[in-house]
N, C-alpha and C. Protein backbone atom coordinates (compact mmCIF):
# COMPACT_ATOMS: atom_id res chain seq x y z
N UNK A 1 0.85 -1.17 0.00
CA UNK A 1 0.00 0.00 0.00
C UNK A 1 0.89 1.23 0.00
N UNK A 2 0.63 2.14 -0.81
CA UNK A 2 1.75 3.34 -0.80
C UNK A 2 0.40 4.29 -1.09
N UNK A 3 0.91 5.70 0.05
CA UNK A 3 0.46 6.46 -0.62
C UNK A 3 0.84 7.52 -0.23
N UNK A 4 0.59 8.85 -1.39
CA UNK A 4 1.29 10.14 -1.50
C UNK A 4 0.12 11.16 -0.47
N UNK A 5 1.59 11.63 0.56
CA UNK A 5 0.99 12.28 1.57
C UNK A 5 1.18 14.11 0.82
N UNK A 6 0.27 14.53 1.46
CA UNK A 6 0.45 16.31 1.13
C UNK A 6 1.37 17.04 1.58
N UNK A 7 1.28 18.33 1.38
CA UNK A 7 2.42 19.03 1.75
C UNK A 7 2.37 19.52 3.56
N UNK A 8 1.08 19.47 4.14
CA UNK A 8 0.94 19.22 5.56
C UNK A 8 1.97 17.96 6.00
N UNK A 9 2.51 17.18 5.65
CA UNK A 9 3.07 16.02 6.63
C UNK A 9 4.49 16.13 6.22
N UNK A 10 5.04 17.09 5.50
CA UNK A 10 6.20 17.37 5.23
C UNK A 10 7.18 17.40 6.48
N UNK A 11 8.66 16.60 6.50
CA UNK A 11 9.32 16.84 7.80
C UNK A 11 10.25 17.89 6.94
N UNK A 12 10.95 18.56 7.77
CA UNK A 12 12.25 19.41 7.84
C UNK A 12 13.00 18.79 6.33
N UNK A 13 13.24 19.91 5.10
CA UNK A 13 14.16 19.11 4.35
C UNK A 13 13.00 17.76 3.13
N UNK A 14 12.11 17.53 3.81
CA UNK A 14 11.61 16.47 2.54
C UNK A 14 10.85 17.13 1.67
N UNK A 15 11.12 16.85 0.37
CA UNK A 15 10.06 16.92 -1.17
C UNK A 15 8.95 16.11 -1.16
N UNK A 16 9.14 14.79 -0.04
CA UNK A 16 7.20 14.14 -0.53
C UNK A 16 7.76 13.13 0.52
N UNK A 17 6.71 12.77 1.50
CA UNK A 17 6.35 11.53 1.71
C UNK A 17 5.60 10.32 1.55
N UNK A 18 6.06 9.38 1.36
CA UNK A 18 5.18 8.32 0.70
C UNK A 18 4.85 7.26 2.01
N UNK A 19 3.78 6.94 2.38
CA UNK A 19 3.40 6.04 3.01
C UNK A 19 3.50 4.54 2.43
N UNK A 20 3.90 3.80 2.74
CA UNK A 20 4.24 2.17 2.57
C UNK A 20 3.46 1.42 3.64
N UNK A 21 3.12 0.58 3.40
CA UNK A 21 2.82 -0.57 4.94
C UNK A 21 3.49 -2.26 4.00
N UNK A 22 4.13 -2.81 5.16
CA UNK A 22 4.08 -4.58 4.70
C UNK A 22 3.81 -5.47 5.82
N UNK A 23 3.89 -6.44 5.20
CA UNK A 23 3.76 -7.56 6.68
C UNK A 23 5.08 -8.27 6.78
N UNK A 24 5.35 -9.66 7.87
CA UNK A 24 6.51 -9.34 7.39
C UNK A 24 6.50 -10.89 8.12
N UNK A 25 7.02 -11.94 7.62
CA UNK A 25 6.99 -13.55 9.04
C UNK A 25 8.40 -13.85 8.17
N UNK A 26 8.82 -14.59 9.50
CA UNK A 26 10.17 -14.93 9.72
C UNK A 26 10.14 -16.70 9.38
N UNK A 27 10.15 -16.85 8.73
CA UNK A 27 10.49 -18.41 8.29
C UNK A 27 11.76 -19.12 9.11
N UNK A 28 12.30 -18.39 10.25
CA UNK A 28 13.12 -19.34 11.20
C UNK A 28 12.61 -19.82 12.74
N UNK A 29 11.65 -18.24 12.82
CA UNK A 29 10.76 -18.80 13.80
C UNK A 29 9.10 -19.06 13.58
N UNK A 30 8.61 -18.28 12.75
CA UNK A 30 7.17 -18.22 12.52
C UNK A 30 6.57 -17.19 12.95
N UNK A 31 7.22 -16.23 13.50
CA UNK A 31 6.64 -14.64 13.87
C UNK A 31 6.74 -14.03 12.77
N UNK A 32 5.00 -13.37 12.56
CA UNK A 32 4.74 -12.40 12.13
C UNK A 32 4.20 -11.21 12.33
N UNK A 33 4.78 -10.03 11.38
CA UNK A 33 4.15 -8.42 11.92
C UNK A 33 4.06 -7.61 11.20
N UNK A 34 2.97 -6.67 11.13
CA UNK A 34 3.02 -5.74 10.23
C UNK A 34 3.66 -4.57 10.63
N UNK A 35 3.89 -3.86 9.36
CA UNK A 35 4.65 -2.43 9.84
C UNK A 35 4.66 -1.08 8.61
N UNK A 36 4.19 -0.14 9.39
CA UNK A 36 3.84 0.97 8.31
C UNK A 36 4.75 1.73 7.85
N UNK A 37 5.17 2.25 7.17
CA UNK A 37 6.67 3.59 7.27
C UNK A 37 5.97 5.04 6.28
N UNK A 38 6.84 5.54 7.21
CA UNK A 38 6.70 7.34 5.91
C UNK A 38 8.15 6.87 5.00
N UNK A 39 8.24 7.27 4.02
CA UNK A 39 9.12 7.18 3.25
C UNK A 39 9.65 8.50 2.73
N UNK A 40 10.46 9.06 3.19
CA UNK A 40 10.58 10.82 3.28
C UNK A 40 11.51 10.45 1.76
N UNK A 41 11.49 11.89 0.93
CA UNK A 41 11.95 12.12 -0.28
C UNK A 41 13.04 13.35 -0.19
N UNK A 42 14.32 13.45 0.18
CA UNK A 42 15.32 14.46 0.45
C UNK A 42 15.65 14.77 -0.67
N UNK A 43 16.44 15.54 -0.61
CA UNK A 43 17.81 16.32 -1.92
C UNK A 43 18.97 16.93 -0.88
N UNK A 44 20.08 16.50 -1.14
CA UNK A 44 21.03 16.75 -0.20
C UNK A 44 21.77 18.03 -1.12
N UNK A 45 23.02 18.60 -0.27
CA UNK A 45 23.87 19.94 -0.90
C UNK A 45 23.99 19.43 -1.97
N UNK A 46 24.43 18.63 -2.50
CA UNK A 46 25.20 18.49 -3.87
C UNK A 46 23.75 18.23 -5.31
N UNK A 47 22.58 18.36 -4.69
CA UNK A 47 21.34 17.67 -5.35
C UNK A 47 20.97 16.46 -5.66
N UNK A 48 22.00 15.47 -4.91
CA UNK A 48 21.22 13.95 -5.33
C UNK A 48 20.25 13.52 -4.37
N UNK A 49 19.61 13.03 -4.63
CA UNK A 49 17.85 12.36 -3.87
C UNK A 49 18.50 11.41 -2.74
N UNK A 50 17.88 11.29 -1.92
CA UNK A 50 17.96 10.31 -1.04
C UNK A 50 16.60 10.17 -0.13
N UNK A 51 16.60 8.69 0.06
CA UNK A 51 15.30 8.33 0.84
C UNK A 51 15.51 8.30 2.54
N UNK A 52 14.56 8.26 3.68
CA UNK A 52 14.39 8.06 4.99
C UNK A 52 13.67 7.71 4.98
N UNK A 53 13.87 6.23 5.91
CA UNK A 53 12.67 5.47 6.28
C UNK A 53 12.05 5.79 7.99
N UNK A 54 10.56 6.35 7.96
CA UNK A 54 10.68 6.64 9.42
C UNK A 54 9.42 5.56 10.07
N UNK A 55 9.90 5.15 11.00
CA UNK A 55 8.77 4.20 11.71
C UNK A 55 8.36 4.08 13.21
N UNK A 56 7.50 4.47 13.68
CA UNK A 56 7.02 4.91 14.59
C UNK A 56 7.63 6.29 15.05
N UNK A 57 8.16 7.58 14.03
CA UNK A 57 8.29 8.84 14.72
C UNK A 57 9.98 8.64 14.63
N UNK A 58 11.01 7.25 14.18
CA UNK A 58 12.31 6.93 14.19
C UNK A 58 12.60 6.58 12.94
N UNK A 59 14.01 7.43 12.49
CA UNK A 59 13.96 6.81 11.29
C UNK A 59 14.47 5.74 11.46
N UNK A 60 14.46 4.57 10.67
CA UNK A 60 14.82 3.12 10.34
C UNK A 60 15.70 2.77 9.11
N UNK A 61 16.35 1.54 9.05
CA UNK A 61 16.82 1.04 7.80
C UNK A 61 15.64 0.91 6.97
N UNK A 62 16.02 0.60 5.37
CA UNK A 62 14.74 0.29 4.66
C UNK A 62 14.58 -0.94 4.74
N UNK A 63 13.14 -1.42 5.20
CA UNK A 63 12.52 -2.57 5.50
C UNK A 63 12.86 -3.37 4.37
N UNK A 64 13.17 -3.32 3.50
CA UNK A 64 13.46 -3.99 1.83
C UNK A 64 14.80 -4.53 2.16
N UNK A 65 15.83 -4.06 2.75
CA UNK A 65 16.98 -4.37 2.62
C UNK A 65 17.09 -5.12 4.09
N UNK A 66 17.73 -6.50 4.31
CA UNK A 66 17.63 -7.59 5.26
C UNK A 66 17.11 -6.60 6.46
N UNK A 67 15.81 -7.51 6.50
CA UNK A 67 14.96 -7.21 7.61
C UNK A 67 14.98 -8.39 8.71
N UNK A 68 14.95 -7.77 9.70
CA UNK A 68 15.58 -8.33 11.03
C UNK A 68 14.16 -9.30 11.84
N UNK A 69 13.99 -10.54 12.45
CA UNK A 69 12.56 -10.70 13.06
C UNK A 69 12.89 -9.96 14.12
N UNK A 70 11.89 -9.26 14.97
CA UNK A 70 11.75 -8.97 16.13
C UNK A 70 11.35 -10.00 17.65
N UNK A 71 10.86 -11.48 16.81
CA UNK A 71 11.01 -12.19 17.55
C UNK A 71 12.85 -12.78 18.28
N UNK A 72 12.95 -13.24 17.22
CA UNK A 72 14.54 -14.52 17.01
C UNK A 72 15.81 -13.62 16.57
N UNK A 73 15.44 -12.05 16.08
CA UNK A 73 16.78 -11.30 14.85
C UNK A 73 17.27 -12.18 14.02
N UNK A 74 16.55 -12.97 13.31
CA UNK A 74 16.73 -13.86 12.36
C UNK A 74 16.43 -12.96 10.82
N UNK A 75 17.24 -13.01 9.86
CA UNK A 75 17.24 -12.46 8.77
C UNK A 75 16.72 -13.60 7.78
N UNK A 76 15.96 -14.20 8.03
CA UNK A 76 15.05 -15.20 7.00
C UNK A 76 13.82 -14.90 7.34
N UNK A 77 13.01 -13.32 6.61
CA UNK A 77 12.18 -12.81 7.19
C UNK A 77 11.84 -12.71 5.20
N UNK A 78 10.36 -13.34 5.36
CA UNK A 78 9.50 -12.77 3.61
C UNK A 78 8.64 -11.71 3.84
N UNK A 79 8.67 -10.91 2.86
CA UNK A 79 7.91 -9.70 2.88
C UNK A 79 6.91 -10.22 2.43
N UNK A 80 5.58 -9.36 2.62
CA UNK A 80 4.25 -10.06 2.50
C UNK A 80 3.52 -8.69 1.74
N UNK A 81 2.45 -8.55 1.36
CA UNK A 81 1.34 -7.24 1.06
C UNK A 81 1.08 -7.02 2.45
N UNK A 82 0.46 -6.21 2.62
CA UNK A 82 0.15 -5.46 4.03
C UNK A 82 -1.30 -6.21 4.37
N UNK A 83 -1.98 -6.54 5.56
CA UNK A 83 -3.06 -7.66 5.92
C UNK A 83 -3.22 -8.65 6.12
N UNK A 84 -1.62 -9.43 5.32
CA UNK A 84 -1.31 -10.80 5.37
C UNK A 84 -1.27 -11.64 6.64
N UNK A 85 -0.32 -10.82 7.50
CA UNK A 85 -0.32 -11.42 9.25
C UNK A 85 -1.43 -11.15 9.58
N UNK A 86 -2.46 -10.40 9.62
CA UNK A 86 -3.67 -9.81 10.05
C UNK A 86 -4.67 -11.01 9.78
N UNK A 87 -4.72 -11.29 8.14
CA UNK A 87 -5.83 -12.40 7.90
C UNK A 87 -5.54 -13.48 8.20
N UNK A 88 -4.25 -13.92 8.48
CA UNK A 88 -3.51 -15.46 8.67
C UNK A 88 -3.95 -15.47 10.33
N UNK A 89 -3.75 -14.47 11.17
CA UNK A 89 -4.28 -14.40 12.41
C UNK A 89 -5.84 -15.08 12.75
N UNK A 90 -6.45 -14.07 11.81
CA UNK A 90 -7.97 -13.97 11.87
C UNK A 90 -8.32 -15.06 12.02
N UNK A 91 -8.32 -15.98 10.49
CA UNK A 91 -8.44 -17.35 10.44
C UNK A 91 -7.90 -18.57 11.62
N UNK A 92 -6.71 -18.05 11.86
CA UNK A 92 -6.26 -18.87 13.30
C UNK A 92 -7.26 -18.69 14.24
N UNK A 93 -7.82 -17.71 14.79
CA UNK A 93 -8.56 -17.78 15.76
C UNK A 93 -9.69 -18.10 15.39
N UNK A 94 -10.30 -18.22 14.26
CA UNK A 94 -12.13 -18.50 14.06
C UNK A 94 -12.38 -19.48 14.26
N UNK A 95 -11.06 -20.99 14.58
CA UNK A 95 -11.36 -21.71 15.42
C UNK A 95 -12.39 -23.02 14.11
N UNK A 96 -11.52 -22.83 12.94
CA UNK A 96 -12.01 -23.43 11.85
C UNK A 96 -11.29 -25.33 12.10
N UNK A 97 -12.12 -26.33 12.48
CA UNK A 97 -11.65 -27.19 12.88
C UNK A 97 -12.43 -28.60 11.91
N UNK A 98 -10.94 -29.52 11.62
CA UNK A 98 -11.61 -30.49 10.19
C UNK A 98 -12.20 -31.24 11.65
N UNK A 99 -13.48 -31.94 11.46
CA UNK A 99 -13.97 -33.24 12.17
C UNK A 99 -13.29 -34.13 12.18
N UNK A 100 -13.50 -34.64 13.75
CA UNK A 100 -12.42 -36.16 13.67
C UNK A 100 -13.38 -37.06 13.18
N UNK A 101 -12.76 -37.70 12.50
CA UNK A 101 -13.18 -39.27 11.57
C UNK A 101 -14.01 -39.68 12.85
N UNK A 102 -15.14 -40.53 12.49
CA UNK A 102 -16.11 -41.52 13.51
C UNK A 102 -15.19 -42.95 13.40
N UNK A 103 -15.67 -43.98 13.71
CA UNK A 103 -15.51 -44.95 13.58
C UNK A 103 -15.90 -45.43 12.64
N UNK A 104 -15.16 -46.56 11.74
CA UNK A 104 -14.94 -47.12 10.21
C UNK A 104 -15.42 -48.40 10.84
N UNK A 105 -16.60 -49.04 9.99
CA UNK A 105 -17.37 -49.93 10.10
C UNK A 105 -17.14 -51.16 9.06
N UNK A 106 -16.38 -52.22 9.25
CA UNK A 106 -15.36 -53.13 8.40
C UNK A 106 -16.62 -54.02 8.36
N UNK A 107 -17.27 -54.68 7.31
CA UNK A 107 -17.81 -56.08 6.97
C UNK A 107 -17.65 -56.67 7.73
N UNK A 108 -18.63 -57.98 8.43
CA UNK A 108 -17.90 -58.95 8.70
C UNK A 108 -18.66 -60.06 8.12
N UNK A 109 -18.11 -61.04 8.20
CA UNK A 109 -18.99 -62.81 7.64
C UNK A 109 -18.34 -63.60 8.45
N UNK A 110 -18.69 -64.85 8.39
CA UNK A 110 -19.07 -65.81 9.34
C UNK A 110 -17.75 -66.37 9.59
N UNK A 111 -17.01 -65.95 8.25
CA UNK A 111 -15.68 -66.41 8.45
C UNK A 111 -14.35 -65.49 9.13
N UNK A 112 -14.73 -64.22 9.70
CA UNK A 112 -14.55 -63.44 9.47
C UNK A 112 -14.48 -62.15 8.84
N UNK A 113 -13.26 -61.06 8.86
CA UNK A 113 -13.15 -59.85 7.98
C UNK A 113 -13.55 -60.35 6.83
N UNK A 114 -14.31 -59.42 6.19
CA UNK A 114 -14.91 -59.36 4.21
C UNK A 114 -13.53 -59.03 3.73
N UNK A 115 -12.94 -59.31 2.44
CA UNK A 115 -11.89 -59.10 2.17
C UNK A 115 -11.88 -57.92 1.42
N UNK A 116 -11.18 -57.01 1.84
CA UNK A 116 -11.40 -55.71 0.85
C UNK A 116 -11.25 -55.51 -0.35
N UNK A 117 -11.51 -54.74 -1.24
CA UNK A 117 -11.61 -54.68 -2.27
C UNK A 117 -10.53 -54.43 -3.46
C-alpha cells in the first residue's frame, strides 16, 4: 500500500512523503508483523535524492533491505502485502476445525473380515 501524503506532513528538508505498509513472518521462527513507514523524499547539498525510512516517529533502515525478526533477529524474514499477518491471524482464531473421523465400520462374515476390495 503506498500512498502520497500532502504538503501538511512534510518533515524538515523532505520533497514528498510516501506512506508504505508490509507484513513481514520470519520463516526461522514463525513470527509475524506488520509495519507501516513514511518514506521521506530528500535532496542533499550536492542535489542527489535520497530516501528516509521513518517508523514509529524513528527513522529506520529500509525494510526492503535484510529485515531483522523482532522475535529470534533472524534475517530469514518474507515480505508479505500489508493484511497478510492480520488475515492469517484472523483465520487462526475462528477456530475453523476439520472433524475427527467416527468410527470405520469393516464387513464382517461368518468367516470373518470381508476381504477388501
Amino acid at each position: 500500500m503506498t500512498e502520497i501524503s500532502g504538503q501538511g506532513r512534510l518533515r524538515a528538508g523532505a520533497t514528498a512523503v510516501v506512506t508504505e505498509a508490509y507484513a513481514f513472518a520470519c520463516m526461522r521462527c514463525g513470527y509475524g508483523w506488520e509495519q507501516a513507514y513514511e518514506i521521506e523524499h530528500h535532496v542533499d547539498a550536492d542535489g542527489r535524492t535520497f530516501v528516509l525510512c521513518v517508523a514509529d516517529g524513528r527513522v529506520v533502515p529500509s525494510p526492503l533491505n535484510r529485515p531483522t525478526c523482532h522475535s529470534c533477529d533472524g534475517h530469514l524474514v518474507r515480505i508479505l502485502r500489508p493484511g497478510r499477518v492480520a488475515s492469517a491471524r484472523d483465520a487462526a482464531h475462528r477456530g475453523r476445525r476439520v472433524p475427527a473421523a467416527g468410527p470405520v465400520e469393516a464387513p464382517w462374515t461368518l468367516k470373518g473380515p470381508a476381504p477388501l476390495p
